[in-house]
C-alpha atoms as a PDB file:
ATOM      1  CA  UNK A   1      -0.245 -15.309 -53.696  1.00  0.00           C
ATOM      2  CA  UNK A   2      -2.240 -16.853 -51.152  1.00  0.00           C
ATOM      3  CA  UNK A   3      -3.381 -20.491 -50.988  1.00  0.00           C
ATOM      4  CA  UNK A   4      -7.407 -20.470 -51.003  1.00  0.00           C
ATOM      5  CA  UNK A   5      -7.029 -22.148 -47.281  1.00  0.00           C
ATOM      6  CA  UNK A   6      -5.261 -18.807 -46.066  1.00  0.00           C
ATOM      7  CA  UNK A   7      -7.219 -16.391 -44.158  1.00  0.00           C
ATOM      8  CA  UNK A   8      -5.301 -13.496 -45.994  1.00  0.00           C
ATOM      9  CA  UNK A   9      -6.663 -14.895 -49.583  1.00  0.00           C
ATOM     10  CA  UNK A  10      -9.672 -12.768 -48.281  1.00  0.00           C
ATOM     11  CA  UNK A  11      -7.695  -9.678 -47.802  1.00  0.00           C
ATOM     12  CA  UNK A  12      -8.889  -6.499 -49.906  1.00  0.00           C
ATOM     13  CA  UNK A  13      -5.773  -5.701 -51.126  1.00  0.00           C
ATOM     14  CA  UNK A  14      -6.484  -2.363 -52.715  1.00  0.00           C
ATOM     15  CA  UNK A  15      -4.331   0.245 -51.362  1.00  0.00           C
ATOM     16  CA  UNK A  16      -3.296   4.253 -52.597  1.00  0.00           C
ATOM     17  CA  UNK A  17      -0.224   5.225 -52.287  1.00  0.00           C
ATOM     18  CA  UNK A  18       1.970   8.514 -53.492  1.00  0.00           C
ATOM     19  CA  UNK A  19       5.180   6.756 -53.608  1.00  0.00           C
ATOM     20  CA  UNK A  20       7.221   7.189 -56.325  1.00  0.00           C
ATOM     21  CA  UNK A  21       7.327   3.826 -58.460  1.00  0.00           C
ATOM     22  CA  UNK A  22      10.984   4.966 -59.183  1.00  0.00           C
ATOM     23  CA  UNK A  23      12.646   5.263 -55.880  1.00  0.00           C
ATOM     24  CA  UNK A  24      15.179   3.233 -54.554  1.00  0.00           C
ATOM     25  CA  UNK A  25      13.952   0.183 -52.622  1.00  0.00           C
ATOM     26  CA  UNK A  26      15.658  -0.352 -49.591  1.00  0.00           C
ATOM     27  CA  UNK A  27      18.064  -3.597 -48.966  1.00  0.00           C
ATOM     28  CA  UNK A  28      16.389  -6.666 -47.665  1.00  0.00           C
ATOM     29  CA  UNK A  29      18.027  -7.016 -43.683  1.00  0.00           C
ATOM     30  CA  UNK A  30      18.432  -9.605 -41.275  1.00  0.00           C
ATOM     31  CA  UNK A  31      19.752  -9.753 -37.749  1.00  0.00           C
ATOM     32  CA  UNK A  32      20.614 -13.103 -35.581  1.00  0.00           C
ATOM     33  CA  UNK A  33      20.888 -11.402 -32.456  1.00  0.00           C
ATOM     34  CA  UNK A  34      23.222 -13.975 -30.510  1.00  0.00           C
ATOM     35  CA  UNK A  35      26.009 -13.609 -32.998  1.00  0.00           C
ATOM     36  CA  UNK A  36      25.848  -9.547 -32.121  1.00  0.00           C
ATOM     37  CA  UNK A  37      27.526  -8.119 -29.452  1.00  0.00           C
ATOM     38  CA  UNK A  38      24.553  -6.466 -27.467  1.00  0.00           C
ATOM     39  CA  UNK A  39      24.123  -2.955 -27.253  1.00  0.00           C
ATOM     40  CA  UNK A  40      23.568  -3.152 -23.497  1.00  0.00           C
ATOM     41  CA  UNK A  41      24.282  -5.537 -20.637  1.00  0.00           C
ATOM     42  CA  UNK A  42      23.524  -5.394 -17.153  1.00  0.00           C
ATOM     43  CA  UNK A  43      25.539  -6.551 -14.030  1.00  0.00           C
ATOM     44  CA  UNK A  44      23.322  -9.804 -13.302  1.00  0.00           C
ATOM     45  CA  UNK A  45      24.251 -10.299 -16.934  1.00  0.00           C
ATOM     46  CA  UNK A  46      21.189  -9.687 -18.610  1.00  0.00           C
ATOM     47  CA  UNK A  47      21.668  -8.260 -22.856  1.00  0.00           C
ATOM     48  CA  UNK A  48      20.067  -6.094 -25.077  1.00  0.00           C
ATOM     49  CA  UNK A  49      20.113  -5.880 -28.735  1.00  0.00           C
ATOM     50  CA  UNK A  50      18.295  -2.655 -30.242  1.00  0.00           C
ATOM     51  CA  UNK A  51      17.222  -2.890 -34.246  1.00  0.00           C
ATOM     52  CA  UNK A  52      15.197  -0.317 -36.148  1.00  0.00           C
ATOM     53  CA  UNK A  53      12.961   0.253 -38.912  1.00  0.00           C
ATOM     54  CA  UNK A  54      11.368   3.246 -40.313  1.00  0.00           C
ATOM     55  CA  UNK A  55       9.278   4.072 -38.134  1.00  0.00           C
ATOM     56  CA  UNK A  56      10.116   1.943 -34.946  1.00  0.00           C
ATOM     57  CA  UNK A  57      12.849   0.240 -32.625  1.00  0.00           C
ATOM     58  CA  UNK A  58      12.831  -2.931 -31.604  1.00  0.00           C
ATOM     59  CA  UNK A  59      14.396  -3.684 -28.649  1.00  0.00           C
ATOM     60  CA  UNK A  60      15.389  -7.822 -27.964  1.00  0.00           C
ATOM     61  CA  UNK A  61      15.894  -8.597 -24.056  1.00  0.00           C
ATOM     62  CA  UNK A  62      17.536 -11.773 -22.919  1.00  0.00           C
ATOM     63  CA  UNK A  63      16.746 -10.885 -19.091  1.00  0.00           C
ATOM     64  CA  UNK A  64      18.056 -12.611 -16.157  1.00  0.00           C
ATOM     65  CA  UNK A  65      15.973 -13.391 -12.998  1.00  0.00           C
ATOM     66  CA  UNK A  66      15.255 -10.663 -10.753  1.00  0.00           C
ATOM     67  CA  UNK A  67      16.748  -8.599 -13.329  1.00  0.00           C
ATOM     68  CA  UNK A  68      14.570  -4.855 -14.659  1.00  0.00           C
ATOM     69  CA  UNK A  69      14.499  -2.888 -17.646  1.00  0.00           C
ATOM     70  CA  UNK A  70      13.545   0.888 -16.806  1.00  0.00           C
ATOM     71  CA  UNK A  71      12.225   3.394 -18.876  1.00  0.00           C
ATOM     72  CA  UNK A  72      11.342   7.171 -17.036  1.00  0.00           C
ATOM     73  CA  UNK A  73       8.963   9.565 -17.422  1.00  0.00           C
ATOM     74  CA  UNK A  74      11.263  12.425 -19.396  1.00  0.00           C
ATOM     75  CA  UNK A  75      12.525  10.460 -22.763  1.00  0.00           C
ATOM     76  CA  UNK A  76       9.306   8.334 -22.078  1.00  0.00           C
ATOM     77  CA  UNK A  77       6.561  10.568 -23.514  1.00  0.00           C
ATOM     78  CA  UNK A  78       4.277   7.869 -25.406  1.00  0.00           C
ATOM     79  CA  UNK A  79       2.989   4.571 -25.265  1.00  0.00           C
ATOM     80  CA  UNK A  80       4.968   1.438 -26.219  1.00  0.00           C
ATOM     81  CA  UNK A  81       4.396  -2.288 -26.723  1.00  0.00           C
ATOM     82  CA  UNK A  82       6.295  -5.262 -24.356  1.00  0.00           C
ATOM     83  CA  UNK A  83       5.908  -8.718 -26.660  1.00  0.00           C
ATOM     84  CA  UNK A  84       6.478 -11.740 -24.517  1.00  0.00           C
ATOM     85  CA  UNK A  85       6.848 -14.128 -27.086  1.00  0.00           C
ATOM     86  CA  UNK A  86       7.255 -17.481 -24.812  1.00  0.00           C
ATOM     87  CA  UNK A  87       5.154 -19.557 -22.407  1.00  0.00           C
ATOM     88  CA  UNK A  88       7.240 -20.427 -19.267  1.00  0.00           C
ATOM     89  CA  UNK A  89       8.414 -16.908 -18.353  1.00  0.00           C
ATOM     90  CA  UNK A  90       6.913 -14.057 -15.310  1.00  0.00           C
ATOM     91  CA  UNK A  91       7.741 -11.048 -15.367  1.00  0.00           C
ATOM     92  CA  UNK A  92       6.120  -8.136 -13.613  1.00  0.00           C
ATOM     93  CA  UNK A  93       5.197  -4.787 -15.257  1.00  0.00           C
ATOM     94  CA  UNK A  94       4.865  -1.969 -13.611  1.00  0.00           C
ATOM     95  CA  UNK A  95       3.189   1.599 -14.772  1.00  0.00           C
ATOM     96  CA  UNK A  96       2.959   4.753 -12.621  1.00  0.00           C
ATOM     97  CA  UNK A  97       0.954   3.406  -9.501  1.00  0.00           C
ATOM     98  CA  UNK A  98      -0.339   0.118 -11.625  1.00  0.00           C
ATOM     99  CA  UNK A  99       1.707  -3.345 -11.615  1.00  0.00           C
ATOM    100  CA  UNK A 100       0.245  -6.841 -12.973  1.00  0.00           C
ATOM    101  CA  UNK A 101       2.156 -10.044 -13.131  1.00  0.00           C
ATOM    102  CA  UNK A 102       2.304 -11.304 -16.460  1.00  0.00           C
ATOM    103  CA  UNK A 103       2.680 -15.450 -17.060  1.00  0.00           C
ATOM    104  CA  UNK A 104       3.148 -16.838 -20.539  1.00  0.00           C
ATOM    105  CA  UNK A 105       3.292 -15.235 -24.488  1.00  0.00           C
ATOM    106  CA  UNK A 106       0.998 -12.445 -24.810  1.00  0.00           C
ATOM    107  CA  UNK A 107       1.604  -8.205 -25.403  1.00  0.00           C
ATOM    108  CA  UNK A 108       1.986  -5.580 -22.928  1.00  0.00           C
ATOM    109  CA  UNK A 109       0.793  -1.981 -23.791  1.00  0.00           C
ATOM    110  CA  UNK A 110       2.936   0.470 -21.604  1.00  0.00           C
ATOM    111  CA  UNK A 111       1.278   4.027 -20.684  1.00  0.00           C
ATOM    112  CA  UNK A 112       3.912   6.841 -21.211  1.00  0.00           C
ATOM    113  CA  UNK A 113       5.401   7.857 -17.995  1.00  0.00           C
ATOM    114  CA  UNK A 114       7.974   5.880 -15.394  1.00  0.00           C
ATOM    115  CA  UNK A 115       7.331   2.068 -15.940  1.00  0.00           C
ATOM    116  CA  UNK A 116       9.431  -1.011 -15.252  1.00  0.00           C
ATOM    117  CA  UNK A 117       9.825  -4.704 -16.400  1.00  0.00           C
ATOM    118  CA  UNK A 118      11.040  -7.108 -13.442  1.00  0.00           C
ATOM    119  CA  UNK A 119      11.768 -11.107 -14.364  1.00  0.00           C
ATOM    120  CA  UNK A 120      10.572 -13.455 -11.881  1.00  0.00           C
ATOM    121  CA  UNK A 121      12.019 -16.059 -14.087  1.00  0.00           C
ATOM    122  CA  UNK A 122      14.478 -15.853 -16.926  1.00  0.00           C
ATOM    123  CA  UNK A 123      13.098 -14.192 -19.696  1.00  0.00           C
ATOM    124  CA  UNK A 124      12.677 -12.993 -23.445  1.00  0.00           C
ATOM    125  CA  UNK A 125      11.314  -9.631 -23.281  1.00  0.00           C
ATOM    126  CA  UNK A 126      10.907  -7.415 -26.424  1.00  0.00           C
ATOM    127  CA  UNK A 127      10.105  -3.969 -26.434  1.00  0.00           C
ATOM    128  CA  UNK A 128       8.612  -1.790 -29.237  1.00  0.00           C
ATOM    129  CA  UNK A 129       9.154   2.268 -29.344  1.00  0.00           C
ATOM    130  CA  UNK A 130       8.196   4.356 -32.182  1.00  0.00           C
ATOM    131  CA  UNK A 131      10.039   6.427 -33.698  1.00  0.00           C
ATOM    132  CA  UNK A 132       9.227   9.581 -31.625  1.00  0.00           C
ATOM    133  CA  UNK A 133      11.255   7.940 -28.287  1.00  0.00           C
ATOM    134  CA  UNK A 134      14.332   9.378 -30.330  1.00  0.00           C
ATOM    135  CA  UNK A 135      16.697   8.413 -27.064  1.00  0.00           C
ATOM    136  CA  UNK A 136      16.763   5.233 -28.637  1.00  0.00           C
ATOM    137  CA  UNK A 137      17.172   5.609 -32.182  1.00  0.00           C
ATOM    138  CA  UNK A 138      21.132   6.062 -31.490  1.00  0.00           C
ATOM    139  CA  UNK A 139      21.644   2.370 -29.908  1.00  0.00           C
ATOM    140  CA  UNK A 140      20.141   0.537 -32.689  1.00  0.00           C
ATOM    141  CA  UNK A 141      23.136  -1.003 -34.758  1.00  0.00           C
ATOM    142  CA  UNK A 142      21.639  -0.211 -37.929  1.00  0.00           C
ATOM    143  CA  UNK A 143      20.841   3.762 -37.052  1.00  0.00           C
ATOM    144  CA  UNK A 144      23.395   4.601 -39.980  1.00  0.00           C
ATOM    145  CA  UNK A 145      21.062   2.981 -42.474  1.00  0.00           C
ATOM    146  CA  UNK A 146      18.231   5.288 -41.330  1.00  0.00           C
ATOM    147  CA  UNK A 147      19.946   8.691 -41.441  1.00  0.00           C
ATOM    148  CA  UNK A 148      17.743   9.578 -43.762  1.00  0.00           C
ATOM    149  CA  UNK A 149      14.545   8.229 -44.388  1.00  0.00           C
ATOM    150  CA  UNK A 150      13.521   5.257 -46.852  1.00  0.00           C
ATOM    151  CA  UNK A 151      11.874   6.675 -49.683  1.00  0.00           C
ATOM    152  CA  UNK A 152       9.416   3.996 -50.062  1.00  0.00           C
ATOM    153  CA  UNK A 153       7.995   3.431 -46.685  1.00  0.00           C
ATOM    154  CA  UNK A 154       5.542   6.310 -45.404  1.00  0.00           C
ATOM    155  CA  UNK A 155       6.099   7.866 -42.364  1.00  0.00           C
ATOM    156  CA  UNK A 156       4.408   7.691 -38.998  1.00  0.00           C
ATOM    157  CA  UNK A 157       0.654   8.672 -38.575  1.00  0.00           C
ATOM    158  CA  UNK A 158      -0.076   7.364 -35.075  1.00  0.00           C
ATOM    159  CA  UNK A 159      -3.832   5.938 -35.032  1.00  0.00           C
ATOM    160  CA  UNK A 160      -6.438   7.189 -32.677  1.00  0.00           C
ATOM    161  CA  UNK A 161      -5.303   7.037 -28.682  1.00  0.00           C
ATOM    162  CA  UNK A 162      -7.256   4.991 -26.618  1.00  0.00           C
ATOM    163  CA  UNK A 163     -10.786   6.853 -25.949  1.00  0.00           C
ATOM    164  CA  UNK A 164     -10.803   5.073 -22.332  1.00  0.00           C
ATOM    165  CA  UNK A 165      -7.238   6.672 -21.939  1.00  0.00           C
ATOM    166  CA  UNK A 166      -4.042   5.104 -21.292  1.00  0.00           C
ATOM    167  CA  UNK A 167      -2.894   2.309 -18.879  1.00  0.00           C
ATOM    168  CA  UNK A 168      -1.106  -0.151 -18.402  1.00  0.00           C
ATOM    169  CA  UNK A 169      -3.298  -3.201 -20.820  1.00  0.00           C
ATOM    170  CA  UNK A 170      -2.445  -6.962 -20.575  1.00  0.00           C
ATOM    171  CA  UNK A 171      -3.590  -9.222 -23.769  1.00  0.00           C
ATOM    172  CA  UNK A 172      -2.284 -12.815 -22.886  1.00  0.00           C
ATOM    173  CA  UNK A 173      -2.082 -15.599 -25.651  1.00  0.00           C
ATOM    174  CA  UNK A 174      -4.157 -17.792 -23.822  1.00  0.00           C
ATOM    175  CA  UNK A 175      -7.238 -16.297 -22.891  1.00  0.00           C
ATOM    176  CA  UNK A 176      -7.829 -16.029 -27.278  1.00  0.00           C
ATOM    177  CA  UNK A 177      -7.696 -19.694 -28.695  1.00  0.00           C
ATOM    178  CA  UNK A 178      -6.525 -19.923 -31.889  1.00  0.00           C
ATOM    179  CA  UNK A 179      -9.232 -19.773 -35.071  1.00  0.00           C
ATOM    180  CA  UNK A 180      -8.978 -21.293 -37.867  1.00  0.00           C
ATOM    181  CA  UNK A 181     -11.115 -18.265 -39.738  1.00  0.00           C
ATOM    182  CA  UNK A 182      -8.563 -15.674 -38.294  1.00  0.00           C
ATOM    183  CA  UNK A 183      -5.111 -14.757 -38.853  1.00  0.00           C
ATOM    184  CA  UNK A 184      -2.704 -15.414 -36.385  1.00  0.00           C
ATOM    185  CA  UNK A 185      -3.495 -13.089 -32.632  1.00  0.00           C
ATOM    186  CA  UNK A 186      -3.674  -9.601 -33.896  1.00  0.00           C
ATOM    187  CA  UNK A 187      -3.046  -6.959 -31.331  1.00  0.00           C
ATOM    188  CA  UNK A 188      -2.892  -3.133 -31.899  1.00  0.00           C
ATOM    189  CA  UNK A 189      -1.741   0.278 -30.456  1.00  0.00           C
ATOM    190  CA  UNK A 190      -2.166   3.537 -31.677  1.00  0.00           C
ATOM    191  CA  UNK A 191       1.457   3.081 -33.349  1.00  0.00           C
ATOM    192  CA  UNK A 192       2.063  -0.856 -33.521  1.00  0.00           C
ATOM    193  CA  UNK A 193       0.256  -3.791 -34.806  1.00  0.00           C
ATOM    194  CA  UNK A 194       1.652  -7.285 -33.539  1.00  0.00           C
ATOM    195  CA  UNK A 195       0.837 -10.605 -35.012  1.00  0.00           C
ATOM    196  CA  UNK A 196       1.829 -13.826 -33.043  1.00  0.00           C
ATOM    197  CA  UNK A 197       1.567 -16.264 -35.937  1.00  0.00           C
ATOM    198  CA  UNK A 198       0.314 -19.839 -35.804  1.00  0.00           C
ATOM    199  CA  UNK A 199       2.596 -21.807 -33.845  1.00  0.00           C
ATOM    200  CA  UNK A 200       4.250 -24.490 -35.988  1.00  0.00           C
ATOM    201  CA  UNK A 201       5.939 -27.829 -35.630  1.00  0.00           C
ATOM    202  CA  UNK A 202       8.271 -28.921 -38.536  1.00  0.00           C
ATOM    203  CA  UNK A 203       9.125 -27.404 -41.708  1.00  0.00           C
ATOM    204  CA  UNK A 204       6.721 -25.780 -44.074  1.00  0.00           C
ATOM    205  CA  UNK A 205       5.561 -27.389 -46.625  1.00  0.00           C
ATOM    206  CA  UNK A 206       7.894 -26.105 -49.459  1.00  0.00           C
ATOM    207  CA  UNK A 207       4.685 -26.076 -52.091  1.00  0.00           C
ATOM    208  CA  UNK A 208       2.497 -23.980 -49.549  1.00  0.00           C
ATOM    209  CA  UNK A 209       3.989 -20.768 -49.530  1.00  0.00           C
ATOM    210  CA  UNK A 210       2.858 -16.735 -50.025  1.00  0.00           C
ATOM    211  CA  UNK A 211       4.635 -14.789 -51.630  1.00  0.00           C
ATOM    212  CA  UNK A 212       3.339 -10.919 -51.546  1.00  0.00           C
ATOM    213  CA  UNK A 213       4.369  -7.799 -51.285  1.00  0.00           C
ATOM    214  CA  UNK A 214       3.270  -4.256 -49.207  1.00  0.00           C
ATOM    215  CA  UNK A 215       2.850  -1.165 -51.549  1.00  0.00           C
ATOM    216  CA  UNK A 216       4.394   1.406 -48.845  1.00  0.00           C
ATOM    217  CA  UNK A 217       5.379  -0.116 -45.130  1.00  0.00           C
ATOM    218  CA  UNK A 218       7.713  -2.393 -44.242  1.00  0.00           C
ATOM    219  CA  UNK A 219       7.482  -5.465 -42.460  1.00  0.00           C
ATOM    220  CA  UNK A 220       9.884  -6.243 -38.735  1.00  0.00           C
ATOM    221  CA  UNK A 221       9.407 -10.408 -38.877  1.00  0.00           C
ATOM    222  CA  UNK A 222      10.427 -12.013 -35.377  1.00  0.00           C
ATOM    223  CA  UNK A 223      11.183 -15.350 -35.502  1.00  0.00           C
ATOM    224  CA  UNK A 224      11.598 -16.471 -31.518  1.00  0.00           C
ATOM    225  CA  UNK A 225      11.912 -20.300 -32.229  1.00  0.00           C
ATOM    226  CA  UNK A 226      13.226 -22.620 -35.117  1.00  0.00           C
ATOM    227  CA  UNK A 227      15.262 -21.929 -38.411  1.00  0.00           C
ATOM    228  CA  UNK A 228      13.792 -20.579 -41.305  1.00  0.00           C
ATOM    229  CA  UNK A 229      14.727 -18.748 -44.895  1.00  0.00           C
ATOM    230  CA  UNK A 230      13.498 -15.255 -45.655  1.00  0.00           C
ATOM    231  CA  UNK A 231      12.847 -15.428 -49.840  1.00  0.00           C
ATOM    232  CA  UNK A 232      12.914 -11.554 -50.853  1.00  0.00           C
ATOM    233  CA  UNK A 233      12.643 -10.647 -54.422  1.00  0.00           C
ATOM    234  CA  UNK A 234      13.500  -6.759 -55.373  1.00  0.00           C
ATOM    235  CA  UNK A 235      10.849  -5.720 -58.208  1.00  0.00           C
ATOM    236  CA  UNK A 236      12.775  -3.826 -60.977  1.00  0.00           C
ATOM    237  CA  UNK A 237      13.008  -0.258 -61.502  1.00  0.00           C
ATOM    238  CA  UNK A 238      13.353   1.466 -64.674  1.00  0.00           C
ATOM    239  CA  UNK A 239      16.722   1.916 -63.179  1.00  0.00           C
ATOM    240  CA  UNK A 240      19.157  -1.181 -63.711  1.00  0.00           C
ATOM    241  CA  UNK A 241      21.319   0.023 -61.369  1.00  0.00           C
ATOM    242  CA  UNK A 242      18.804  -0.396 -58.477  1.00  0.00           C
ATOM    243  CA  UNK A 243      18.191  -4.322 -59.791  1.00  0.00           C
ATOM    244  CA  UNK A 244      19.523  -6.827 -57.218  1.00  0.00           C
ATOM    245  CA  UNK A 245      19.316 -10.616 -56.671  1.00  0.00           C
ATOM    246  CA  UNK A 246      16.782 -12.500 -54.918  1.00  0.00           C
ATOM    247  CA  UNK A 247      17.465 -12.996 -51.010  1.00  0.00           C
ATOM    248  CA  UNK A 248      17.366 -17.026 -49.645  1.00  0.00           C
ATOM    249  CA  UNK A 249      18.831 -15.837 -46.242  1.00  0.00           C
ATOM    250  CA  UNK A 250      18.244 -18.710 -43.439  1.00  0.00           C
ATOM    251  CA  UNK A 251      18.525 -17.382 -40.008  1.00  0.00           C
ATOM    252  CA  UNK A 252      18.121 -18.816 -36.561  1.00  0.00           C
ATOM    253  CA  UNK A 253      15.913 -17.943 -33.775  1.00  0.00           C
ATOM    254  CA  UNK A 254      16.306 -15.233 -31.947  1.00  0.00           C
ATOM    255  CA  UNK A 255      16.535 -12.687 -34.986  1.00  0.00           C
ATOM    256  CA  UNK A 256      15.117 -10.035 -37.021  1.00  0.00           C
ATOM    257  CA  UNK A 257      14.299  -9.378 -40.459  1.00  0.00           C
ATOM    258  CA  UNK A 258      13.779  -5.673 -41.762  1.00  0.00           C
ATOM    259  CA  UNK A 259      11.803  -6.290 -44.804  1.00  0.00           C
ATOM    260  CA  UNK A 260      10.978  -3.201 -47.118  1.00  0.00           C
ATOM    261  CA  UNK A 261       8.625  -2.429 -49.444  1.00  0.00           C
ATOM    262  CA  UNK A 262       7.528  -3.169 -52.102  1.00  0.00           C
ATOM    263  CA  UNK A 263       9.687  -6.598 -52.293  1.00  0.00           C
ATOM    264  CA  UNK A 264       8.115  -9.835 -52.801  1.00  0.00           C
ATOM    265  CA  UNK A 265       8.661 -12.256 -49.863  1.00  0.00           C
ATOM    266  CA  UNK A 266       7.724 -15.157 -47.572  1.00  0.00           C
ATOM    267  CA  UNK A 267       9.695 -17.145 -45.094  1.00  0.00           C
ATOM    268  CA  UNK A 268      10.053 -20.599 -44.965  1.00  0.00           C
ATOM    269  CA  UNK A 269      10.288 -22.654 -41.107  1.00  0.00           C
ATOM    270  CA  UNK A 270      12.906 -25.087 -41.696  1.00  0.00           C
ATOM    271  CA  UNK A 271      13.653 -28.077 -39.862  1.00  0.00           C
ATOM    272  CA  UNK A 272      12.135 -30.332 -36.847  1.00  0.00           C
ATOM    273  CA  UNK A 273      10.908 -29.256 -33.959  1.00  0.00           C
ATOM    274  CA  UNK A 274       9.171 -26.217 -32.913  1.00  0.00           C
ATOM    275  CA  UNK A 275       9.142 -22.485 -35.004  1.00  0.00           C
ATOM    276  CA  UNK A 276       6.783 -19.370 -34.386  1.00  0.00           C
ATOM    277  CA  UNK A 277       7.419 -16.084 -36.403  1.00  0.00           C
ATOM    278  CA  UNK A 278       5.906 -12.637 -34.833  1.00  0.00           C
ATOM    279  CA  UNK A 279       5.176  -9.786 -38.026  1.00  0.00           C
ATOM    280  CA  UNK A 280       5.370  -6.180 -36.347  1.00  0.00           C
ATOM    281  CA  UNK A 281       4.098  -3.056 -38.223  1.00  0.00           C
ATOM    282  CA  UNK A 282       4.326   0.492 -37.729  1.00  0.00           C
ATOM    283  CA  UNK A 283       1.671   1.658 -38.310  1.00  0.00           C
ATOM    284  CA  UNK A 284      -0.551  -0.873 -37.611  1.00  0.00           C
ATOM    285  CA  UNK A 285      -1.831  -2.658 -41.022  1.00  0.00           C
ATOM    286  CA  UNK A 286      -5.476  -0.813 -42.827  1.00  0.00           C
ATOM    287  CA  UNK A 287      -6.073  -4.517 -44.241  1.00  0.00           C
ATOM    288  CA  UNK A 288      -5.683  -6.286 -41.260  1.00  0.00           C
ATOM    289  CA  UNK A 289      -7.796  -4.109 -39.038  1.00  0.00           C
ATOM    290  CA  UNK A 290     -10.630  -3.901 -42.073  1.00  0.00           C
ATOM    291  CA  UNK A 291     -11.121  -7.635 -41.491  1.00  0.00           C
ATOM    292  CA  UNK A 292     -14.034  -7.446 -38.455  1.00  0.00           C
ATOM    293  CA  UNK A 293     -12.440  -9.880 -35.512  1.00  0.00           C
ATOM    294  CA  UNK A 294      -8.969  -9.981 -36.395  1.00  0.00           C
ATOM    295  CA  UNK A 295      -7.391  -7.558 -34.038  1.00  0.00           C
ATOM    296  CA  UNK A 296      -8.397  -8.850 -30.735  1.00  0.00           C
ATOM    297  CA  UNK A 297      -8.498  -5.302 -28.669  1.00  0.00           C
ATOM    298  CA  UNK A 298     -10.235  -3.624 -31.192  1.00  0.00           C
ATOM    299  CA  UNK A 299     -12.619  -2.382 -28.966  1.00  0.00           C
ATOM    300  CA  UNK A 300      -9.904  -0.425 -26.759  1.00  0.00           C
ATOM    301  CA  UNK A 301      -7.576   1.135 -29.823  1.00  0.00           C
ATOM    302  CA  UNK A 302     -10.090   2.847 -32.708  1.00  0.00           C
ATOM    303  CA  UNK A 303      -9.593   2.342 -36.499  1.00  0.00           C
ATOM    304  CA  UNK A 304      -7.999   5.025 -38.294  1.00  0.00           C
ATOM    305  CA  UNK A 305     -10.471   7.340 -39.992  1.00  0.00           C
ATOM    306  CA  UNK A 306      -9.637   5.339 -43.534  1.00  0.00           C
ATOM    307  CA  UNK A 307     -10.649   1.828 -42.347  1.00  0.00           C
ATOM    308  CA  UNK A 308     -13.861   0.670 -42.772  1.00  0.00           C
ATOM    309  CA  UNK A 309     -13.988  -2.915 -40.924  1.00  0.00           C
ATOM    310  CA  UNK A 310     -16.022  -5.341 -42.806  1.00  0.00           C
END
């Protein structure tokens, strides 16, 4: 449900899917990273926190100045995505023989092969690895509720690779002023699809919301600033035993919510001040992509053969 002023009220929401309208649905998560003990931490006393989904990891960096985050060539055998989600923050990236300076919010796409991530100032750096980079999978601390896979969310089909090839590609927030007519910034890999959301000040209005659902993927929401309330609703089975309560579970920024399919759910910013939410998908979204200048590198990363963009 979609207010008429929404962008996504014009989404074609059609979709096929083969999953079984019986299976289990999976359990609505949420992570607040700073009241985990990270998975990694460095000597200048920079932290990591590593969460998964079906199909991805997401990796949360607190890094300190003049700190790096490595990955090499051998267990690095694909692309992956670096989301800067703050203004305010340099950091360098570096790729093979290629290394840009990178000022302000904005996504990274990382050719496979040796790269590095330096800070020039303290920052947030987040790091996105499908599925495939499997040395990874093991430091997430929910692994154990992905030893076997989620019977509603459909596995990994990477889209088409980059026809120019891969290396290193910069997209910064600024240089693509927000639009009224568009959703959000809309970026896309072959295996990721990031949306920086509108930025917001204050709470949302509590009569505006949009509650949906996804027939078959789930949804990773970021939120990098402010407080807000994930509402998640659990459709019923034919099974009573799979019925659960809603979800009203407020969480503050930095943190993750894991949100399967095919719940009903929307999140609410709560409180003064500042809040922006980042959606991450793996694979990246059909709908999305179908809607023609929504994802802004479009031109670099091809459709998948099933989208036609309108």
């Amino acid at each position: 449900m979609y207010s008429p002023s929404d962008p996504r009220s014009a989404l074609n929401t059609a979709t096929t899917t083969t999953i079984d309208p019986n299976a289990p649905v999976a359990a609505f998560a949420t992570y607040e990273f700073l009241t985990l003990p990270p998975g990694e931490e460095s000597e200048p006393g920079s932290r990591t926190w590593y969460v998964r989904g079906q199909n991805f990891v997401l990796a949360f960096s607190r890094l300190a100045a003049g700190d790096t985050l490595r990955r090499g060539a051998a267990e690095q055998r694909h692309e992956y995505v670096i989301v800067l989600p703050h203004d305010g923050a340099t950091v360098e990236v570096t790729a093979g023989a290629d290394s840009q300076k990178v000022s302000g919010a904005g996504v990274v796409i990382v050719p496979p092969g040796d790269s590095a991530v330096t800070a020039h100032t303290d920052a947030e750096v987040v790091r996105l690895f499908d599925v495939r980079t499997a040395d990874v999978l093991p430091r997430c601390v929910n692994a154990d509720d992905y030893a076997e896979p989620h019977p509603r969310v459909a596995l990994l089909e990477p889209w088409p690779e980059p026809p120019a090839g891969h290396r290193l590609r910069v997209y910064r927030n600024a240089d693509h002023p927000l639009d009224p007519g568009r959703f959000g910034r809309i970026f896309r890999s072959s295996a990721f699809m990031v949306n920086f959301g509108d930025p917001r000040n204050g709470p949302r209005n509590p009569d505006r919301l949009s509650p949906h659902h996804h027939d078959d993927f789930e949804q990773c929401s970021l939120t990098v600033a402010g407080d807000y309330v994930h509402h998640v609703r659990t459709p019923w089975t034919s099974k009573l035993s799979q019925w659960r309560d809603d979800d009203h579970v407020r969480v503050a920024s930095p943190a993750v919510a894991i949100i399967p399919p095919p719940t009903v759910h929307t999140s609410q910013a709560l409180g003064e001040g500042a809040h922006l939410l980042i959606d991450i998908f793996s694979p990246p979204r059909a709908d999305f992509s179908a809607k023609q200048g929504w994802v802004l590198n479009a031109d670099e990363y091809p459709a998948s053969e099933h989208v036609t963009v309108g």
